[in-house]
N, C-alpha and C. Protein backbone atom coordinates (compact mmCIF):
# COMPACT_ATOMS: atom_id res chain seq x y z
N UNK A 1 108.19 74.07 98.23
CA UNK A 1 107.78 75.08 99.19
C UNK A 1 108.33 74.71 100.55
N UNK A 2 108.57 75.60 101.47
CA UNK A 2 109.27 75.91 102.75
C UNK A 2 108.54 76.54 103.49
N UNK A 3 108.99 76.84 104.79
CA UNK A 3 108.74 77.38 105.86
C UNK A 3 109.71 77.90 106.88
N UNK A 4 109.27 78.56 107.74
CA UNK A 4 110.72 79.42 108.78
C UNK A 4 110.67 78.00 109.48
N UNK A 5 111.81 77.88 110.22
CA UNK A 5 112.05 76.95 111.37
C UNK A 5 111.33 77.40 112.10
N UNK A 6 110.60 78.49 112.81
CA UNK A 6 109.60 78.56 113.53
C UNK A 6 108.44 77.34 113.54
N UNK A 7 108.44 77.40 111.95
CA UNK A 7 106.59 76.84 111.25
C UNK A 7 106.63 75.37 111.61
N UNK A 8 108.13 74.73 111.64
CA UNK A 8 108.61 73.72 111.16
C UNK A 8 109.07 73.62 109.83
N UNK A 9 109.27 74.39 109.23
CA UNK A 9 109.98 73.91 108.13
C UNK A 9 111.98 74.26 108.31
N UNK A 10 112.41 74.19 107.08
CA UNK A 10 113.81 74.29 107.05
C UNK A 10 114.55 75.75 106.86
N UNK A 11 113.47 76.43 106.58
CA UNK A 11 113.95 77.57 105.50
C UNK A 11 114.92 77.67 105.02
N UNK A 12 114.92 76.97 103.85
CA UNK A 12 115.87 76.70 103.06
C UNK A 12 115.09 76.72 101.79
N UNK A 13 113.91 76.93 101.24
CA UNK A 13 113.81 76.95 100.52
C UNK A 13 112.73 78.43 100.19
N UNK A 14 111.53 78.59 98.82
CA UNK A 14 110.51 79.64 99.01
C UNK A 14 109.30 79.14 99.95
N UNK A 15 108.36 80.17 100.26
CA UNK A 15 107.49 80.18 101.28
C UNK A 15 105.85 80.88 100.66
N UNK A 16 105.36 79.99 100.73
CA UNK A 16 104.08 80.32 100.18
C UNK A 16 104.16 81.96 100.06
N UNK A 17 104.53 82.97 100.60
CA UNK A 17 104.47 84.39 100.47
C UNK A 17 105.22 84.49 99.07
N UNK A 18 105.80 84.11 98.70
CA UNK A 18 106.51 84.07 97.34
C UNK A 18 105.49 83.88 96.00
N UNK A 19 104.70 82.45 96.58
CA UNK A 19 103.51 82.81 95.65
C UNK A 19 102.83 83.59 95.38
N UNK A 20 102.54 84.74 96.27
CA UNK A 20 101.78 85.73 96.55
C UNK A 20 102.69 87.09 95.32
N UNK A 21 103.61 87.00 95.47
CA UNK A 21 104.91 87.96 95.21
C UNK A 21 104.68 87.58 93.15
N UNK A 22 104.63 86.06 93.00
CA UNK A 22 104.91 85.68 92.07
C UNK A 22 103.11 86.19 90.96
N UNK A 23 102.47 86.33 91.94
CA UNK A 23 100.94 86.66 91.52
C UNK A 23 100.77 87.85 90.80
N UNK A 24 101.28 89.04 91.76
CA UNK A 24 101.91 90.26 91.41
C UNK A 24 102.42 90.34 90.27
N UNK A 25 103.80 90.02 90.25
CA UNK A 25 104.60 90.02 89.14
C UNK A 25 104.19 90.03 87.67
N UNK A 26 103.24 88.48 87.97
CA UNK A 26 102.49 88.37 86.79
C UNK A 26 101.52 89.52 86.30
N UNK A 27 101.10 89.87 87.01
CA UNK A 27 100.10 91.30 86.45
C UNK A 27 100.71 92.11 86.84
N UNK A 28 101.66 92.64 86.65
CA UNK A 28 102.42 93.80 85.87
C UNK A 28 103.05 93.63 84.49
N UNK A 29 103.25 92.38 84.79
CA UNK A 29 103.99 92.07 83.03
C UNK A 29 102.73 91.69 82.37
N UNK A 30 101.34 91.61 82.44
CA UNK A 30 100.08 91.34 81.76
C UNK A 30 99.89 92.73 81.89
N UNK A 31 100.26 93.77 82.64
CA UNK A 31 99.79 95.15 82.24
C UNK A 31 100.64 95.42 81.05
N UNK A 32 101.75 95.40 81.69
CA UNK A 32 102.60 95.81 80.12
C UNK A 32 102.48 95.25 78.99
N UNK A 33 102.65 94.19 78.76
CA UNK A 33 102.32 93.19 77.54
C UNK A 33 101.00 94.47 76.91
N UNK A 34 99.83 93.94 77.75
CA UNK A 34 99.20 94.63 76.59
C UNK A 34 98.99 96.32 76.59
N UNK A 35 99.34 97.18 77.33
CA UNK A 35 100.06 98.61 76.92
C UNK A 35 100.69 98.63 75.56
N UNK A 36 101.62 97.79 75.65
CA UNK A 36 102.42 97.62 74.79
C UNK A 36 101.55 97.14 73.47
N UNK A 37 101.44 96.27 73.42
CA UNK A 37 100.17 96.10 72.26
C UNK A 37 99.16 97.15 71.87
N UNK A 38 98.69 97.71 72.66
CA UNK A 38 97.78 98.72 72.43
C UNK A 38 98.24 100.21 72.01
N UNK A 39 99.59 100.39 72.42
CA UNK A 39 100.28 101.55 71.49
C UNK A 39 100.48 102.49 73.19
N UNK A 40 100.28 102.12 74.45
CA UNK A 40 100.10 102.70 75.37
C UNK A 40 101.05 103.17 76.28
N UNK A 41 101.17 104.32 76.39
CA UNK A 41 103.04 104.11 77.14
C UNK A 41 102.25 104.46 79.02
N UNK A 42 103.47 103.54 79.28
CA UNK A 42 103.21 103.02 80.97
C UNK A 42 104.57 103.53 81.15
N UNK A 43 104.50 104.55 82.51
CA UNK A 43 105.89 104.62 83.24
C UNK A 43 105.74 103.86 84.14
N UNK A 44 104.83 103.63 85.05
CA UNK A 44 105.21 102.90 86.27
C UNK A 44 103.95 101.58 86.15
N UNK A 45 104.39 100.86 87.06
CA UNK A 45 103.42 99.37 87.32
C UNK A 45 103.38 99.44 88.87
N UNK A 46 102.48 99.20 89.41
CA UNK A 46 102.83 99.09 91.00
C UNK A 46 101.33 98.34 91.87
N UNK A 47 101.91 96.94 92.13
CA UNK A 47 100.99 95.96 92.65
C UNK A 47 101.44 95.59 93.90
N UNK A 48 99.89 96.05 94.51
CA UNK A 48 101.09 95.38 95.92
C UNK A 48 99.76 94.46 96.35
N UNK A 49 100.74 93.10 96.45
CA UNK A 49 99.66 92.25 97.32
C UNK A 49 99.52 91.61 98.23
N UNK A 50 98.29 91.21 99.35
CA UNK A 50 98.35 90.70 99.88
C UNK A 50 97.38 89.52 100.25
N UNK A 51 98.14 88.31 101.25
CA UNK A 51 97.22 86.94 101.79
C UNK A 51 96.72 87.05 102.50
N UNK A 52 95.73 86.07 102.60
CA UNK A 52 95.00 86.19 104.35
C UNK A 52 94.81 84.67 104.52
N UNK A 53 95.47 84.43 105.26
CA UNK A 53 96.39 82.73 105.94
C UNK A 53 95.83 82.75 107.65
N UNK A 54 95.38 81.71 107.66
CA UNK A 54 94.86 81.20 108.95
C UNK A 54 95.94 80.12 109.84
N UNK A 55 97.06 80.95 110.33
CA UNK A 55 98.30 79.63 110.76
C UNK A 55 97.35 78.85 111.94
N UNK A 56 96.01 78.79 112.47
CA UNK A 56 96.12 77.60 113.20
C UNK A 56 95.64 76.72 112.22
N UNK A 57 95.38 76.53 110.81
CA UNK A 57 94.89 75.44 109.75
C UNK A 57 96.16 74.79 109.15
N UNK A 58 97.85 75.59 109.25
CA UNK A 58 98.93 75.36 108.76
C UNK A 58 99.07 74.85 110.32
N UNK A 59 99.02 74.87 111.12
CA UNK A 59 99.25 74.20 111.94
C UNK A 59 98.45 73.07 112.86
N UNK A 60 97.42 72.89 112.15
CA UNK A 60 96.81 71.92 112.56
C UNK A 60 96.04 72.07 114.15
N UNK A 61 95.94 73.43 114.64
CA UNK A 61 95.33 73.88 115.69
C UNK A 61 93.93 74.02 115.83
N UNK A 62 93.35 73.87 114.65
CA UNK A 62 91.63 73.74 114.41
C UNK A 62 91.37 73.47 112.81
N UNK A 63 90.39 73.24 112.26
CA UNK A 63 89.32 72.86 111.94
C UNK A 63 88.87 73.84 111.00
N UNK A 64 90.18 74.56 110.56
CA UNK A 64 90.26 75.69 109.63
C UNK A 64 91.21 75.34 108.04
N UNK A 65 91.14 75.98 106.77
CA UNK A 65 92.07 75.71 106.12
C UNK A 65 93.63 76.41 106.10
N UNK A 66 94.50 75.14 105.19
CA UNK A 66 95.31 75.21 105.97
C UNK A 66 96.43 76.56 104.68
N UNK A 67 95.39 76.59 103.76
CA UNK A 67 95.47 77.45 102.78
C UNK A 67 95.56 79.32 102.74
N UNK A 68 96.09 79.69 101.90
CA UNK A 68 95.23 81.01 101.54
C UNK A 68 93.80 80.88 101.87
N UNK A 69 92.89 82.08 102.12
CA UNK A 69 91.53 81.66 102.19
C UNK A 69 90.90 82.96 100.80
N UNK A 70 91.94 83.97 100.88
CA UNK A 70 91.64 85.28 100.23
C UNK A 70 93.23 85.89 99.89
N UNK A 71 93.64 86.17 98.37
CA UNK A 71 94.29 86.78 98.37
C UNK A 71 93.75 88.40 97.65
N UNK A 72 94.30 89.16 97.88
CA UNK A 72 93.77 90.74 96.99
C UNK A 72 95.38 91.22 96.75
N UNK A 73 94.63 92.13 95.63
CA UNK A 73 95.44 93.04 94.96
C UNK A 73 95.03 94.53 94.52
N UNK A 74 96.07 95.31 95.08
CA UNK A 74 95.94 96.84 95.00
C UNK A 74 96.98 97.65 93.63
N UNK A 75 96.42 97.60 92.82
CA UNK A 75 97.31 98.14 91.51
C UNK A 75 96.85 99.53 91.36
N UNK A 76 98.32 99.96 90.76
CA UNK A 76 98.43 101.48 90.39
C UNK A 76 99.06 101.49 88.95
N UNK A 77 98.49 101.95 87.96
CA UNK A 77 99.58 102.25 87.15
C UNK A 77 99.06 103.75 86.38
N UNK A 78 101.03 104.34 85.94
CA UNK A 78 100.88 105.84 86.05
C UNK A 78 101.55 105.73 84.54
């Protein structure tokens, strides 16, 4: 894991938001998978998600974590 040169990191590599991206992903292909099993036809998948990140805990500015604290997800499927 990485960060912008802002954060201090290099960006050169992924950025915790990727995890977030990669969360998603996964439950759309767990929607389909079992559609698919169940005989169910799916045209669309559509997850959109988001973090809620406290940068003074990534930055060591207080006494907060330095983590995700909450991620959610808003799914649609048609």
């Amino acid at each position: 894991m990485d960060e912008s040169l802002e954060l201090g990191g290099t960006d050169t590599g992924p950025t915790g938001g990727m995890l977030i991206e990669a969360f998603g992903a996964c439950q759309e292909i767990i929607y389909r998978a079992y559609a698919a099993v169940m005989g169910l036809q799916i045209e669309r998948v559509e997850v959109h998600a988001k973090g809620y990140l406290d940068l003074r805990g990534l930055l060591n500015l207080a006494d907060v974590p330095s983590g995700f604290s909450q991620i959610s997800f808003k799914t649609r499927i048609d």
